[in-house]
C-alpha atoms as a PDB file:
ATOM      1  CA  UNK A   1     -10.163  89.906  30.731  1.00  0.00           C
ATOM      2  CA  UNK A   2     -12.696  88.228  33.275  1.00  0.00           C
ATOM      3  CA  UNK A   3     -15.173  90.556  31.620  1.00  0.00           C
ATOM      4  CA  UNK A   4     -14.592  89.592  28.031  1.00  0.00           C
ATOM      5  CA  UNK A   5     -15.342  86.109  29.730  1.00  0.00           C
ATOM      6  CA  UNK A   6     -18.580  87.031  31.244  1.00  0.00           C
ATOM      7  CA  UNK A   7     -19.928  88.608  27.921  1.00  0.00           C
ATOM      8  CA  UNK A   8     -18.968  85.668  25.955  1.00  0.00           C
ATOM      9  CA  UNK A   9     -20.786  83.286  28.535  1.00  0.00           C
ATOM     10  CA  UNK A  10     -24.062  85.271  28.702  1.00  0.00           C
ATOM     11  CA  UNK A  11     -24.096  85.703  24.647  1.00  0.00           C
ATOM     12  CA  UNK A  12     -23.728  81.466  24.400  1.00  0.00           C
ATOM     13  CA  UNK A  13     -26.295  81.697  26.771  1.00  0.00           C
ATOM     14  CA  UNK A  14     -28.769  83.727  24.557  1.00  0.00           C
ATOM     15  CA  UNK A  15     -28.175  81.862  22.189  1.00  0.00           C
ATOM     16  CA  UNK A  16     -28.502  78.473  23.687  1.00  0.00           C
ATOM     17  CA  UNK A  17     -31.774  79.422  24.784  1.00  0.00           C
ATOM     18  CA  UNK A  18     -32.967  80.880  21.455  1.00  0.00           C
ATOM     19  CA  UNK A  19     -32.111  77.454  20.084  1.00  0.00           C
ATOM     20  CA  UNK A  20     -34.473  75.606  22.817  1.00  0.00           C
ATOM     21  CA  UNK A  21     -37.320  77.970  22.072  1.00  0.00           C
ATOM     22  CA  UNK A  22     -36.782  77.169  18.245  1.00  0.00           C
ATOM     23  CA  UNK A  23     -36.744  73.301  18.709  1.00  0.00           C
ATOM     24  CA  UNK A  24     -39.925  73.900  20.485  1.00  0.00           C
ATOM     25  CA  UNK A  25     -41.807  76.448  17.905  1.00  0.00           C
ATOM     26  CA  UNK A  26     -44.402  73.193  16.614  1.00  0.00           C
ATOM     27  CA  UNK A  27     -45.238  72.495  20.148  1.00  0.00           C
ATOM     28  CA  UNK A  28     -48.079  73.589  22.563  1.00  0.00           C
ATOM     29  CA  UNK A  29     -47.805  76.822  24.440  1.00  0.00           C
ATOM     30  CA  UNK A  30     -47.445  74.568  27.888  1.00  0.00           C
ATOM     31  CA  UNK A  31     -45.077  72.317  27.014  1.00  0.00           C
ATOM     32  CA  UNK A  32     -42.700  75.735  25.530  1.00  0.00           C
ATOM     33  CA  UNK A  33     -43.317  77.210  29.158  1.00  0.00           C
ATOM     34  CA  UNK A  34     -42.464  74.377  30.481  1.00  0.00           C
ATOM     35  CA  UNK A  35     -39.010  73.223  28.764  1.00  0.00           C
ATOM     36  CA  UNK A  36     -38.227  76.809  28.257  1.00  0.00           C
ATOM     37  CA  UNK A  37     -38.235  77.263  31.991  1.00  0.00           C
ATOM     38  CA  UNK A  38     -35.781  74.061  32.411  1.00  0.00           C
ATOM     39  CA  UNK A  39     -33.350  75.402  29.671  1.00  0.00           C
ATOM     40  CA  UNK A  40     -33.170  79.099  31.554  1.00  0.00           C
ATOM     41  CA  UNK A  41     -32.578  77.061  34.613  1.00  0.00           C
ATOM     42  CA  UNK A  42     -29.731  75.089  32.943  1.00  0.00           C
ATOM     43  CA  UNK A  43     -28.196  78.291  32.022  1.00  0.00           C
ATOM     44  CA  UNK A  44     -28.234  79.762  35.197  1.00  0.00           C
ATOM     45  CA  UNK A  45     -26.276  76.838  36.360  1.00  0.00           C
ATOM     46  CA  UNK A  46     -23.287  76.849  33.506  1.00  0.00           C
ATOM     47  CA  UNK A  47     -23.252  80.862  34.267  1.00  0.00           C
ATOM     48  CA  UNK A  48     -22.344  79.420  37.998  1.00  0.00           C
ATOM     49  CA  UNK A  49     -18.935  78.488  36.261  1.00  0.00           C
ATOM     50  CA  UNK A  50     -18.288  82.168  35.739  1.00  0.00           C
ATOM     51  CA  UNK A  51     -17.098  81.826  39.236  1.00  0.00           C
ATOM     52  CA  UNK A  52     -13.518  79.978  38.091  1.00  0.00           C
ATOM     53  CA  UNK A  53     -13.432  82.536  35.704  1.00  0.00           C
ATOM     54  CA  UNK A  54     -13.207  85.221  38.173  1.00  0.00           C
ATOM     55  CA  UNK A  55     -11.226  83.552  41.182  1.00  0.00           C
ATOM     56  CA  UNK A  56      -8.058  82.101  42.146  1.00  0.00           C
ATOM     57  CA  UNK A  57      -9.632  78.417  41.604  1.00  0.00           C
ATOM     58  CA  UNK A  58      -9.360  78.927  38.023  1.00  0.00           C
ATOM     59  CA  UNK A  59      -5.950  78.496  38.222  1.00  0.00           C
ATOM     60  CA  UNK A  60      -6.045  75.254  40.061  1.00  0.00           C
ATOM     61  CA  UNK A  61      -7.632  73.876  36.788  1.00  0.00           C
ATOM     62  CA  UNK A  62      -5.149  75.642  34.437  1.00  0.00           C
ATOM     63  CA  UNK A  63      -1.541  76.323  34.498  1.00  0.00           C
ATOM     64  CA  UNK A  64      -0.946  80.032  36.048  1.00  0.00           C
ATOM     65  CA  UNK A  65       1.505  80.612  32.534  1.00  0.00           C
ATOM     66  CA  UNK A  66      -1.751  79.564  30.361  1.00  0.00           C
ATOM     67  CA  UNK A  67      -2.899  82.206  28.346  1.00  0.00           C
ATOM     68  CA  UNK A  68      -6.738  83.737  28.571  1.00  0.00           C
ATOM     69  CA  UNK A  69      -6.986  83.224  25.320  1.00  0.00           C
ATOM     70  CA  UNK A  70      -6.364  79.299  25.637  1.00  0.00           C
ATOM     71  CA  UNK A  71      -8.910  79.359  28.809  1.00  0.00           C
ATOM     72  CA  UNK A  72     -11.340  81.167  26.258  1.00  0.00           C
ATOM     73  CA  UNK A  73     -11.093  78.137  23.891  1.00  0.00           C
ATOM     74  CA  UNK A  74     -11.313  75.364  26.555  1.00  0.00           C
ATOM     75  CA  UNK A  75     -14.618  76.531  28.410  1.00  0.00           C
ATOM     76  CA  UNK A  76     -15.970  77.547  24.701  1.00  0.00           C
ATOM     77  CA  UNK A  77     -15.323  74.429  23.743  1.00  0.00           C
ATOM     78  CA  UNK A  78     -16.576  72.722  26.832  1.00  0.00           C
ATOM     79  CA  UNK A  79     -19.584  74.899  26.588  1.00  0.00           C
ATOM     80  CA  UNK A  80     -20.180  74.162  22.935  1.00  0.00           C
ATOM     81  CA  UNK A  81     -20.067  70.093  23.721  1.00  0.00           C
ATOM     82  CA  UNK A  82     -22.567  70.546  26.567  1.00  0.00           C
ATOM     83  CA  UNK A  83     -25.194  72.388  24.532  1.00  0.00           C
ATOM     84  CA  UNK A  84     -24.975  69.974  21.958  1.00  0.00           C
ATOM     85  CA  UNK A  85     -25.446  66.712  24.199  1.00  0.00           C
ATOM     86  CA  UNK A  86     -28.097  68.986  26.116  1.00  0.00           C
ATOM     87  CA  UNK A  87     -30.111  69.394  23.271  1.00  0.00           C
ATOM     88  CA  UNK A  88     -30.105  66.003  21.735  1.00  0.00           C
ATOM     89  CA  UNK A  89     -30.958  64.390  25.179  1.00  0.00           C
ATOM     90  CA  UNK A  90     -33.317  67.562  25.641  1.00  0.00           C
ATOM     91  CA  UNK A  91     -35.459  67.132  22.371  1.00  0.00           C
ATOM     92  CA  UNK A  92     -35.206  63.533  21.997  1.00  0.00           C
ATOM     93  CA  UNK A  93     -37.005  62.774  25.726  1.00  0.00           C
ATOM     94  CA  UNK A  94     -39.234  65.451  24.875  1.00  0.00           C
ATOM     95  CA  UNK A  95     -40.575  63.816  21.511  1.00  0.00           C
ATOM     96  CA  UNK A  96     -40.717  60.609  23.424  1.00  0.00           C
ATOM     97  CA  UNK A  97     -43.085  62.330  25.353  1.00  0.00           C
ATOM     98  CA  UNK A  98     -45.441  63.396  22.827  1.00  0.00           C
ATOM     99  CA  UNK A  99     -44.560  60.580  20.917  1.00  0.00           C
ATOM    100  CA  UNK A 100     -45.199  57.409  23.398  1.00  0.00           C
ATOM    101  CA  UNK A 101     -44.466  54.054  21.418  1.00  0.00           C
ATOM    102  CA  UNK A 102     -43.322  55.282  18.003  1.00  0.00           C
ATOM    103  CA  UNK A 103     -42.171  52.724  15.709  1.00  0.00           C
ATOM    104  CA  UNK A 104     -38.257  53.002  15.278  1.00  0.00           C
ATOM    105  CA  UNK A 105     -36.752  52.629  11.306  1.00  0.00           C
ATOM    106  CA  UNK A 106     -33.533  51.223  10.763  1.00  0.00           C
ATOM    107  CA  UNK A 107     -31.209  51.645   7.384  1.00  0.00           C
ATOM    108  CA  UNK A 108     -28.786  49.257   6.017  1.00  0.00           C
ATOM    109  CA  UNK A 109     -25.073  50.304   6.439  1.00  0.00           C
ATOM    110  CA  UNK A 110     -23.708  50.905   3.202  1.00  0.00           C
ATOM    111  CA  UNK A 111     -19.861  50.682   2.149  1.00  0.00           C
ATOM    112  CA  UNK A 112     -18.140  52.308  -0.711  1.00  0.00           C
ATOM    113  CA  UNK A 113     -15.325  51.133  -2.675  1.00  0.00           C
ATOM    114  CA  UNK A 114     -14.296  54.441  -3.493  1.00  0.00           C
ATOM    115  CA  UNK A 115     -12.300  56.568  -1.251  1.00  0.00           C
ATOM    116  CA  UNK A 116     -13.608  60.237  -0.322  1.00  0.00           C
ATOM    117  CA  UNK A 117     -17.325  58.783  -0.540  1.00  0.00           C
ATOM    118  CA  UNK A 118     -19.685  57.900   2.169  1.00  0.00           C
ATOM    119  CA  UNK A 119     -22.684  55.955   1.358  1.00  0.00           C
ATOM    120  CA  UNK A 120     -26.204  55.572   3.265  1.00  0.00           C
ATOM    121  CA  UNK A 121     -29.557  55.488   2.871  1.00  0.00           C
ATOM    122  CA  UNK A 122     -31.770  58.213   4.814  1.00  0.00           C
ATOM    123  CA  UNK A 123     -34.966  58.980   4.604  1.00  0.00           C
ATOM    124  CA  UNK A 124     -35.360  62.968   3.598  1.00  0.00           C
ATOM    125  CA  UNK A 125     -39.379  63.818   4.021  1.00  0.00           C
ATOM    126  CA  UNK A 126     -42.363  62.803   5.350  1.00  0.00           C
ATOM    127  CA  UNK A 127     -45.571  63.171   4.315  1.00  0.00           C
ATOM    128  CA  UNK A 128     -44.397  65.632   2.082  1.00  0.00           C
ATOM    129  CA  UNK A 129     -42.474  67.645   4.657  1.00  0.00           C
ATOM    130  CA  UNK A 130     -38.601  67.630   5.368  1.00  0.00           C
ATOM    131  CA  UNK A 131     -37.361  65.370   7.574  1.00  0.00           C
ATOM    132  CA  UNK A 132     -36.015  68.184  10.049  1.00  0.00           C
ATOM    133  CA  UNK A 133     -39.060  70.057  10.306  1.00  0.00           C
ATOM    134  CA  UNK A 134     -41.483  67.369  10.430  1.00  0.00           C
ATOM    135  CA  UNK A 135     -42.827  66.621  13.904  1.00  0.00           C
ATOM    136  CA  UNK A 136     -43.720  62.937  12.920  1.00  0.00           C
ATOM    137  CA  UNK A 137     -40.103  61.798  12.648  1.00  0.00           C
ATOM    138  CA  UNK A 138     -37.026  62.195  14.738  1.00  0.00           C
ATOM    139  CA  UNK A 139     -32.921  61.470  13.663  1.00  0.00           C
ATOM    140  CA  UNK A 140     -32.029  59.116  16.467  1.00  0.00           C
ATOM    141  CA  UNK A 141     -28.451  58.315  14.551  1.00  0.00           C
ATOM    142  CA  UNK A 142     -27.088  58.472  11.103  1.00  0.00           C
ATOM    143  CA  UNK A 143     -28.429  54.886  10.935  1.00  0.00           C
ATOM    144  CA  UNK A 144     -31.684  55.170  13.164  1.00  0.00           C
ATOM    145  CA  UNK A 145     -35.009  57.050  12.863  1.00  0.00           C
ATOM    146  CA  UNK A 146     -37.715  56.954  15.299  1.00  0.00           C
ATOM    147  CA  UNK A 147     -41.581  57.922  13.496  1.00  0.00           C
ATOM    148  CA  UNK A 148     -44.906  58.179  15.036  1.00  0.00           C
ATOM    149  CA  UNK A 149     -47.107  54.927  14.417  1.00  0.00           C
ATOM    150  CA  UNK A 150     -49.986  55.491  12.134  1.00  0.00           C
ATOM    151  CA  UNK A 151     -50.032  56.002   7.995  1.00  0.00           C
ATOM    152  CA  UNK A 152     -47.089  58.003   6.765  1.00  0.00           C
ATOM    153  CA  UNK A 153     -45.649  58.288   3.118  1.00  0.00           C
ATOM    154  CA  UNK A 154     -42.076  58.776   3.673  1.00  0.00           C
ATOM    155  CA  UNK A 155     -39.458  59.771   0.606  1.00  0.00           C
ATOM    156  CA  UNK A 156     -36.326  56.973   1.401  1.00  0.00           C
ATOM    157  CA  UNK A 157     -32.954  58.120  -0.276  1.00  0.00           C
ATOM    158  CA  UNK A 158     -29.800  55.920  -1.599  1.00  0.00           C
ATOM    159  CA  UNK A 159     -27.113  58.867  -1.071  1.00  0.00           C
ATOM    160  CA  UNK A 160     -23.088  58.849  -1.652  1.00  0.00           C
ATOM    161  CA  UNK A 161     -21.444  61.717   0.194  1.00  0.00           C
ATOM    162  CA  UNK A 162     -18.612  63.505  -1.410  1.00  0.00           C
ATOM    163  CA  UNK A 163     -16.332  64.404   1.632  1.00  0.00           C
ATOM    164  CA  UNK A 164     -13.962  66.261  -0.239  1.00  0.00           C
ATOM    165  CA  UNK A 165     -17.000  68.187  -1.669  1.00  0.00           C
ATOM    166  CA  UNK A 166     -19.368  68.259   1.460  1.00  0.00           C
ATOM    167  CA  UNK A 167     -21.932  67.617  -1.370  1.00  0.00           C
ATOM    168  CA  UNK A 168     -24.866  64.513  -0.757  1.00  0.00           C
ATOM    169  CA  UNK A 169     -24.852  63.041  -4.194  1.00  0.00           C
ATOM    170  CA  UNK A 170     -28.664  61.272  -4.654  1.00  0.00           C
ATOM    171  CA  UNK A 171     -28.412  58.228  -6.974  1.00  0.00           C
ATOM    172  CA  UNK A 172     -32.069  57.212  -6.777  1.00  0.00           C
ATOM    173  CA  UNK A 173     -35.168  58.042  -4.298  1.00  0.00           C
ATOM    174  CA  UNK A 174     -38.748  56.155  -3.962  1.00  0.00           C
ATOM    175  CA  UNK A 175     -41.711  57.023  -2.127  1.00  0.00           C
ATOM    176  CA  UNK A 176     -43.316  54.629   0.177  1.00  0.00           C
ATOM    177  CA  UNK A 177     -47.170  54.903   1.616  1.00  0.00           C
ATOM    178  CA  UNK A 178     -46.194  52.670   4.854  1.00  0.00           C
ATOM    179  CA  UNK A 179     -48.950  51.849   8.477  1.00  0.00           C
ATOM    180  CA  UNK A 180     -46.559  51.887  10.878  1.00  0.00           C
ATOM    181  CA  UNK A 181     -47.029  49.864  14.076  1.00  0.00           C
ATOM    182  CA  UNK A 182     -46.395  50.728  17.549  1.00  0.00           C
ATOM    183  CA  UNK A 183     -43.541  49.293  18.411  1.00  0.00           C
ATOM    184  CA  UNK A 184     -42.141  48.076  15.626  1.00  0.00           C
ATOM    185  CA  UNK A 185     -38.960  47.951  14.332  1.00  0.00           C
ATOM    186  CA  UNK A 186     -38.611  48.269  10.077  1.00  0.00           C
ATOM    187  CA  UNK A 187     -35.501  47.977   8.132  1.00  0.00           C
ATOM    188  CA  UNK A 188     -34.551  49.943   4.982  1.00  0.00           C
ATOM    189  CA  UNK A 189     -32.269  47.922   2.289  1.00  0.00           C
ATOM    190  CA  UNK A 190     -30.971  49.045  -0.978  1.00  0.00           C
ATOM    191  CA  UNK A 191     -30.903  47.181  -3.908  1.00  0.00           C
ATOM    192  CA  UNK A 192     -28.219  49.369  -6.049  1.00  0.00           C
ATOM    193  CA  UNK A 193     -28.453  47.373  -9.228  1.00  0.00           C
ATOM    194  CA  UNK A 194     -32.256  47.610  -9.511  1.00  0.00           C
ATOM    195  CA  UNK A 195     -32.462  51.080  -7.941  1.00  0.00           C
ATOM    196  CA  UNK A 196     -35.209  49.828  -5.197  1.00  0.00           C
ATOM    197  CA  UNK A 197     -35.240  49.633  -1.783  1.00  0.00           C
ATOM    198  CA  UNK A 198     -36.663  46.568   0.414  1.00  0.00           C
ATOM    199  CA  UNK A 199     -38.843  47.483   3.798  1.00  0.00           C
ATOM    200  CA  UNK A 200     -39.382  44.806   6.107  1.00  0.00           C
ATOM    201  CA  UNK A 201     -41.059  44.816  10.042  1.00  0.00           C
ATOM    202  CA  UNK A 202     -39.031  42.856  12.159  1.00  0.00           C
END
């Protein structure tokens, strides 16, 4: 069983690294050498835990009448959490980086009278390009953007969620041609009767 461990580990492995090199694909070949060498050295360390998996300390952290199967799901699941934080610390610090004082974009938070529906306001390109694979913007929280300072035309979004559905309904969308400062905070507002939205720089 140990083994079936092992194979598992060094497959999430692959992959986790696969998914650093892919964050990195619009950046310079120095800075990919450079985080791709931190993210193999992160592996190495979480393959270091292979070591409970394969001695009598494992059981100190699990009953001795758990199953493998459960121990499977608890480091997979431990594993799965830690790539996840990993990468959103990871790629957020490195588009700091590149991105030194970038002017952050805040949304109003919507709420729906109807049940099953989530509403917000996102913003879903800019300058033309989606917002994931646009280099000039970055998805700090569902609420939160950070975008470099400069001229941008960004495409902002009034959006009700269907959660029974998983489906993003769009009610209305405008494009603004914004100069965004360093620094600077802006905040996004919907008007829902007019179908507008409201920018100001705080």
């Amino acid at each position: 069983m140990p083994i079936v461990f092992i194979i598992l580990v060094l497959l999430f492995s692959a992959l986790f690294v696969w998914l650093v090199s892919y964050n990195l694909r619009l950046y310079d070949r120095k800075t990919r050498k450079k985080y791709l060498i931190l993210a193999t050295l992160t592996v190495i360390i979480l393959e270091s835990c292979l070591t409970l998996l394969v001695s009598e300390s494992f059981d100190i952290i699990f009953n001795k009448n758990t199953g493998y199967i459960f121990k499977l799901l608890y480091i997979l699941v431990f594993l799965l959490i830690f790539t996840i934080v990993y990468l959103y610390v990871f790629l957020r610090k490195l588009w700091n980086i590149k991105n030194p004082r970038s002017a952050k974009i805040r949304f109003e938070k919507k709420k729906s009278t109807e049940r099953g529906v989530r509403s917000h306001i996102s913003i879903s390109h800019i300058d033309g390009l989606p917002i994931k694979e646009s280099s000039k913007g970055f998805l700090l929280s569902p609420n939160k953007i950070s975008i470099t300072a400069g001229t941008h035309r960004i495409m902002v979004q009034r959006i009700d969620y269907l959660t029974r559905l998983c489906k993003p309904l769009v009610l209305f969308e405008k494009e603004f041609e914004m100069d965004f400062n360093k620094d600077s905070i802006y905040y996004i507002k919907s008007n829902d009767s007019k179908k507008t939205f409201e920018i100001k720089e705080n």
